[in-house]
Protein backbone atom coordinates (compact mmCIF):
# COMPACT_ATOMS: atom_id res chain seq x y z
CA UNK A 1 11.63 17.79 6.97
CA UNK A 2 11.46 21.32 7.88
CA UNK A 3 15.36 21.95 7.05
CA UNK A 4 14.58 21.00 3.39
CA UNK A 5 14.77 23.78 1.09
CA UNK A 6 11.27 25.15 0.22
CA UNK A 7 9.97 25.51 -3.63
CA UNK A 8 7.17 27.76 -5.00
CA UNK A 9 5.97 26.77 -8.43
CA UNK A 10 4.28 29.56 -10.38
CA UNK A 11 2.08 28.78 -13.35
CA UNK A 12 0.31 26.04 -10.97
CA UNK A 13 -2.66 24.93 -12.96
CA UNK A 14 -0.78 24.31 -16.40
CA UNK A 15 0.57 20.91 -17.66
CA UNK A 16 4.32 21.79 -16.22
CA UNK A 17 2.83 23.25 -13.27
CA UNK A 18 0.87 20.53 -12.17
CA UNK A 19 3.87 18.04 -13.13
CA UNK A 20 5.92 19.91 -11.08
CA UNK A 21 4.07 20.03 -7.70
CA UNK A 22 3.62 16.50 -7.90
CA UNK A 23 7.26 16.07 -8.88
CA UNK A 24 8.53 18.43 -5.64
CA UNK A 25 5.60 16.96 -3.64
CA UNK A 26 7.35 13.28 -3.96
CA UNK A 27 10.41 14.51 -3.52
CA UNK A 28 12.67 13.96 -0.43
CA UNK A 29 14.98 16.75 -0.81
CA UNK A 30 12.76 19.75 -0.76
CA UNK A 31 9.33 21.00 0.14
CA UNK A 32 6.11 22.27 -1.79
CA UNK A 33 5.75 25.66 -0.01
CA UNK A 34 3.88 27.59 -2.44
CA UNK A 35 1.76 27.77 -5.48
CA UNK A 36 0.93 30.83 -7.69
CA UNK A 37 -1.50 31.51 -10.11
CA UNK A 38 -2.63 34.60 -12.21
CA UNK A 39 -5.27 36.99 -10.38
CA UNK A 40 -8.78 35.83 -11.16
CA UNK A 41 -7.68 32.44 -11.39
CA UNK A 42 -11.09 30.36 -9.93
CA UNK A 43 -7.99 27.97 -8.07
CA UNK A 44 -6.90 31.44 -6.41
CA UNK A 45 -7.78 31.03 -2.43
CA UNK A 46 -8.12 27.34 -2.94
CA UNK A 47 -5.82 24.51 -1.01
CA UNK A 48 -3.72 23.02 -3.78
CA UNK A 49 -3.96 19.96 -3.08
CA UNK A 50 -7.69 19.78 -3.54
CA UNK A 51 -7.79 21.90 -6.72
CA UNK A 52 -5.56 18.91 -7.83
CA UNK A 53 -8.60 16.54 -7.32
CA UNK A 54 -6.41 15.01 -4.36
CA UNK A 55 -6.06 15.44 -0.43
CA UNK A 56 -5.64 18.96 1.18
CA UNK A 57 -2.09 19.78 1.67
CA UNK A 58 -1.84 23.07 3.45
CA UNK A 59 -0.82 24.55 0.04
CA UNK A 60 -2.99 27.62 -0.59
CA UNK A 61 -3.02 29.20 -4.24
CA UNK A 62 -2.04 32.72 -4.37
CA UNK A 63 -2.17 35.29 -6.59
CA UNK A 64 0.77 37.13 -4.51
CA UNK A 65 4.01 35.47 -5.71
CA UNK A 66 6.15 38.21 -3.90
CA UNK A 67 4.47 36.66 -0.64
CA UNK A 68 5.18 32.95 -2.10
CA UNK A 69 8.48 33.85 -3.02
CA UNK A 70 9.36 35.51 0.40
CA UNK A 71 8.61 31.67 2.09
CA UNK A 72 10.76 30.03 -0.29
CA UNK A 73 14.38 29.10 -1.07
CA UNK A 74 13.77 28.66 -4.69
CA UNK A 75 10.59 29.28 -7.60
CA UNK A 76 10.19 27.21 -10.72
CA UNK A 77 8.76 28.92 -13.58
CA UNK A 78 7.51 27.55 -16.53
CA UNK A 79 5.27 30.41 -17.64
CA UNK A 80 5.25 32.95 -20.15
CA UNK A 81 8.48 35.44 -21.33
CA UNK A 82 5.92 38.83 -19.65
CA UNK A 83 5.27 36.57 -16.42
CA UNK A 84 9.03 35.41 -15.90
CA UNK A 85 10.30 38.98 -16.15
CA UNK A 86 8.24 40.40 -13.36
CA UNK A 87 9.11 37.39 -11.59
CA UNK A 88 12.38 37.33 -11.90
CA UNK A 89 11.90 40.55 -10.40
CA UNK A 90 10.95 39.28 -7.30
CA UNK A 91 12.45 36.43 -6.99
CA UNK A 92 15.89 38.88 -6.98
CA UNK A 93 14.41 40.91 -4.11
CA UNK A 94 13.43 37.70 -1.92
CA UNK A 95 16.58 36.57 -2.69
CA UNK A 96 15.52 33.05 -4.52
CA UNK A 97 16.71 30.69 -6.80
CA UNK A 98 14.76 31.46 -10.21
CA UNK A 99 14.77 28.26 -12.14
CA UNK A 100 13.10 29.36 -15.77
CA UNK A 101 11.81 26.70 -18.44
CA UNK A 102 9.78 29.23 -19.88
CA UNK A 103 10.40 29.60 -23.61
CA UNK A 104 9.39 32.31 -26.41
CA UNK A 105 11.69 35.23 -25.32
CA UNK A 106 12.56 37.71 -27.35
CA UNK A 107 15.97 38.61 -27.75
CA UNK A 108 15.31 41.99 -25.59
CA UNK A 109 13.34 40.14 -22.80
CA UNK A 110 16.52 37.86 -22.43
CA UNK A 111 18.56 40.71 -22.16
CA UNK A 112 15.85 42.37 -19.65
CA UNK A 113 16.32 38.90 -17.39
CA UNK A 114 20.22 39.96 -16.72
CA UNK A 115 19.50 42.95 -13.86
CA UNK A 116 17.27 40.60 -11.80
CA UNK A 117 20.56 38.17 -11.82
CA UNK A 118 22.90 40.31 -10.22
CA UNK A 119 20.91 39.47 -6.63
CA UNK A 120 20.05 36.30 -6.98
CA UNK A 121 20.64 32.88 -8.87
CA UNK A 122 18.80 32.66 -12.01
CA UNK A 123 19.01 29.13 -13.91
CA UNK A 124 17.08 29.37 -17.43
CA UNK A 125 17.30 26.50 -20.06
CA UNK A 126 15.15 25.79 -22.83
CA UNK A 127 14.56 22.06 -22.10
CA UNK A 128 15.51 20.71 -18.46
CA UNK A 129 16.42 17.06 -19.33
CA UNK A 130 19.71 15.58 -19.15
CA UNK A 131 19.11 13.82 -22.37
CA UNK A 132 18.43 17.04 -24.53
CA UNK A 133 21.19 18.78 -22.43
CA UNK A 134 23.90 16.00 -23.50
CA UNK A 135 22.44 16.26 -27.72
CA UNK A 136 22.90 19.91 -27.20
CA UNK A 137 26.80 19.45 -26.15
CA UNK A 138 26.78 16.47 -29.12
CA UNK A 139 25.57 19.05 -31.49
CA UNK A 140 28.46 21.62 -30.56
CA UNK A 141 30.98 18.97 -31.18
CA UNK A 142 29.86 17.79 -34.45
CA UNK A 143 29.35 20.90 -35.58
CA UNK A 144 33.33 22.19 -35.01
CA UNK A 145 34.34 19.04 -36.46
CA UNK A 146 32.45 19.66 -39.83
CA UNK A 147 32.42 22.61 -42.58
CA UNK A 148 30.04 24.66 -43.78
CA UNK A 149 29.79 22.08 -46.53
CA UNK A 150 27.34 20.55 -44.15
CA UNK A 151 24.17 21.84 -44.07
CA UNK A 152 22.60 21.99 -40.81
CA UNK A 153 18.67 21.51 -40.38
CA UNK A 154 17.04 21.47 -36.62
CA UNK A 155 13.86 19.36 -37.20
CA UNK A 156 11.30 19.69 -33.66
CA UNK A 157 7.96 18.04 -32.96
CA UNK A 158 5.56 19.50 -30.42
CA UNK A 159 1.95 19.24 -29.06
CA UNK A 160 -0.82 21.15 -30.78
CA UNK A 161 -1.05 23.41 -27.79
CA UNK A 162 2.53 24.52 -28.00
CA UNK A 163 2.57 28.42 -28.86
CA UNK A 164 5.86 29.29 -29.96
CA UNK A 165 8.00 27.90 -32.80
CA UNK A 166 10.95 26.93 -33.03
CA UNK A 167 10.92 25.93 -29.42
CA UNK A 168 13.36 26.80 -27.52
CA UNK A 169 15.16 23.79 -27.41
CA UNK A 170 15.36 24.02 -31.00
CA UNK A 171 16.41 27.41 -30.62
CA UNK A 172 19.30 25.97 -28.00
CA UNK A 173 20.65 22.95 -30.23
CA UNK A 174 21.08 25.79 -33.24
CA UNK A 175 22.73 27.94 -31.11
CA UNK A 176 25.18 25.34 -29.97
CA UNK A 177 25.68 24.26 -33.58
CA UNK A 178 26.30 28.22 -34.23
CA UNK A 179 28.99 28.14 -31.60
CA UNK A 180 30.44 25.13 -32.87
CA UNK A 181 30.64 26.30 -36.20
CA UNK A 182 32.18 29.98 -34.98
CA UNK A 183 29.00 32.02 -36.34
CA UNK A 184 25.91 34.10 -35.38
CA UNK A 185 22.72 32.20 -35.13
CA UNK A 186 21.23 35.61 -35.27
CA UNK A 187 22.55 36.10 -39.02
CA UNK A 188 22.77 32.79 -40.37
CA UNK A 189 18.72 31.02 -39.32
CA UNK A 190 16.66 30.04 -41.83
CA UNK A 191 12.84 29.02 -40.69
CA UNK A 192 9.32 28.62 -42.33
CA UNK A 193 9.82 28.45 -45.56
CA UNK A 194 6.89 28.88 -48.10
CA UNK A 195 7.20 28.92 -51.89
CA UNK A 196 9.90 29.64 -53.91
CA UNK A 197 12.27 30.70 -51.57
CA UNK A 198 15.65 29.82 -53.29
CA UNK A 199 18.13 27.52 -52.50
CA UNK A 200 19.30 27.45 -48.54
CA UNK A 201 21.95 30.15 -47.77
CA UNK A 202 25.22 28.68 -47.50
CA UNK A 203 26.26 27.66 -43.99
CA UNK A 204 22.80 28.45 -42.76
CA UNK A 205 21.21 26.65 -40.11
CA UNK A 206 17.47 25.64 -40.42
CA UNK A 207 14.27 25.12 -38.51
CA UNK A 208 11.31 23.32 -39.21
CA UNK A 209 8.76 22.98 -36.44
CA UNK A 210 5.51 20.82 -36.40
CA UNK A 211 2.72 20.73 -34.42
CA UNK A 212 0.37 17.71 -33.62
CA UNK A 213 -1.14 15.56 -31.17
CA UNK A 214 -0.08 15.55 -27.35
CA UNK A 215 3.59 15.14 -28.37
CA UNK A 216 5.63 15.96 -25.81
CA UNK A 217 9.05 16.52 -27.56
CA UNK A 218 10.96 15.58 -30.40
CA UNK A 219 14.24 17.20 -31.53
CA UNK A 220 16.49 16.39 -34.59
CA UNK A 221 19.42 18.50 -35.64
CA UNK A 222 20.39 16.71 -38.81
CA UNK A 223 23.94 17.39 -40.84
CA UNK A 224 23.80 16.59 -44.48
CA UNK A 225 26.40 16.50 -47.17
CA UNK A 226 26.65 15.27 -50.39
CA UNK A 227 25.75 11.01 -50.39
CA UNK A 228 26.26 11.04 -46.07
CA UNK A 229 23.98 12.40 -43.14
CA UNK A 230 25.10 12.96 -39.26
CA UNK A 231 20.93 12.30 -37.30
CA UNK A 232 21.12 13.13 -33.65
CA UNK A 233 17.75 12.66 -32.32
CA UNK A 234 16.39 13.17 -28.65
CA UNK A 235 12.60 11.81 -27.86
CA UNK A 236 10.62 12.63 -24.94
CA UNK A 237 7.42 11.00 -23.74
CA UNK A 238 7.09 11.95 -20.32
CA UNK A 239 6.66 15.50 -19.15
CA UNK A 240 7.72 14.58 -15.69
CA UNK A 241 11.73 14.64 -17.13
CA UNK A 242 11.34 17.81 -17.04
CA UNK A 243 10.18 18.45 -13.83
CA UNK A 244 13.03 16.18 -12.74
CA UNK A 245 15.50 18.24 -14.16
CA UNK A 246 14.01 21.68 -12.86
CA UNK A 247 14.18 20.30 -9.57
CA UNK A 248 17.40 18.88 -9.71
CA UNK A 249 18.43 23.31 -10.85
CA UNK A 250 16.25 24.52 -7.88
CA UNK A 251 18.59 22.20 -5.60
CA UNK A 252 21.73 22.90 -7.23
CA UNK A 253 21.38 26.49 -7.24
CA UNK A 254 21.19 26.61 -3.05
CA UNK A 255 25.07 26.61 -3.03
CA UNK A 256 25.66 29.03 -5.77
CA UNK A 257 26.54 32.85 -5.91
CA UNK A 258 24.06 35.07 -7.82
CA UNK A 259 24.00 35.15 -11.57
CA UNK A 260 23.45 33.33 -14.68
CA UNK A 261 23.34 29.51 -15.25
CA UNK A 262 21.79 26.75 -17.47
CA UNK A 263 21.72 23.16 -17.04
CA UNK A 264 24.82 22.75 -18.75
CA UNK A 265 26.52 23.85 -15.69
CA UNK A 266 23.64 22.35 -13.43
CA UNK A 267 24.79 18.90 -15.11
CA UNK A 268 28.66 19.86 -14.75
CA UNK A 269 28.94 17.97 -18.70
């Protein structure tokens, strides 16, 4: 067991992080060798496994992720766009796989992600599951093979805990349509409308987000024309897909030279 590659998972107490060490802790083909939490966190100091309401596991929360990082062969981060900078930051200099399903970036924190690449592997996706990974390559295709005659309208569903909208799987099925279509997402998104905004720009491609419940994750991009409609949906309804497909990265990444990936090329489709 000890020749199995070790994972820190930062973010430890939240939903994904707590999915996550139980998804590496079952796991067979790598090790739980870390867990990191913000400083002042009351799990700080604490074994993990305990402040999981379970058995000790030798895991100790830390509020040092350099010092986490520096044990491990890879860190999954599902945190927040500030957070995953810094560590990306470190995990360059310890030389780890950085696998990041943290969402809400700005366009200039994604940019700020690219340095940290150049010394080690970074993997970041919007949504980890092979599912939404395979409607995001569906969404491409459709998308070349119909005009701007087609409207295109991404429709996503989240829990009322969620903080940023569109989410960023939304955001990564309208950028695929975008590339299938030959444009800039940038220039040609419409979201939140309100009132009398008009009729929808011509080739534009829409988001509507909503916000309810403990849903885990819905996505629709939906292509309508005049008397037809092209629906491809994806529904989740277990977190722990995720966590399958972050480890599946973290894994995948151990053979790979530094730079950027998603799970497009984690998946090879």
């Amino acid at each position: 067991m000890s020749d199995l590659p070790g994972i820190v998972i930062t973010g430890i107490s939240g939903r994904m992080g707590r999915m996550l060490a139980a998804t590496v802790g079952a796991s067979d083909k790598a090790k739980l060798v870390g867990a990191v939490e913000r400083a002042g966190h009351d799990w700080i100091g604490r074994d993990l496994g305990e402040a999981l309401g379970g058995a000790k596991n030798g895991v100790i929360v830390t509020d040092d992720p350099l010092e986490a990082f520096a044990k491990a062969q890879a860190v999954i981060d599902f945190t927040a766009p500030a957070a995953t900078l810094d560590f990306a930051r470190l995990a360059a200099q310890a030389r780890a796989v950085h696998v990041i399903g943290t969402t809400g970036f700005e366009k200039e924190q994604i940019e700020a992600l690219e340095p940290a690449a150049r010394h080690s592997v970074q993997i970041r996706a919007g949504n980890m599951s092979l599912g939404v990974n395979l409607l995001t390559k569906l969404a491409k295709t459709v998308a070349q093979a119909l005009d701007a005659d087609w409207d295109i309208e991404v429709v996503e569903a989240h829990h009322n805990r969620k903080v940023d909208a569109p989410s960023g799987t939304a955001l990564m099925l309208g950028k695929a349509a975008a590339e299938g279509r030959g444009i800039d997402l940038d220039g040609m998104s419409e979201s939140g409308r309100h009132g009398i905004t008009g009729a929808r720009k011509h080739g534009a491609i829409g988001f509507s987000a909503i916000r309810g419940g403990d849903i885990v994750g819905e996505h629709d991009v939906i292509f309508a024309a005049a008397g037809e409609r092209i629906v491809l949906r994806h529904i989740a309804t277990d977190r722990a897909i995720f966590a399958r497909g972050a480890l599946k990265a973290a894994l995948w990444g151990q053979s790979q030279k530094p730079g950027q990936y998603d799970m497009i090329d984690v998946l090879g489709i």
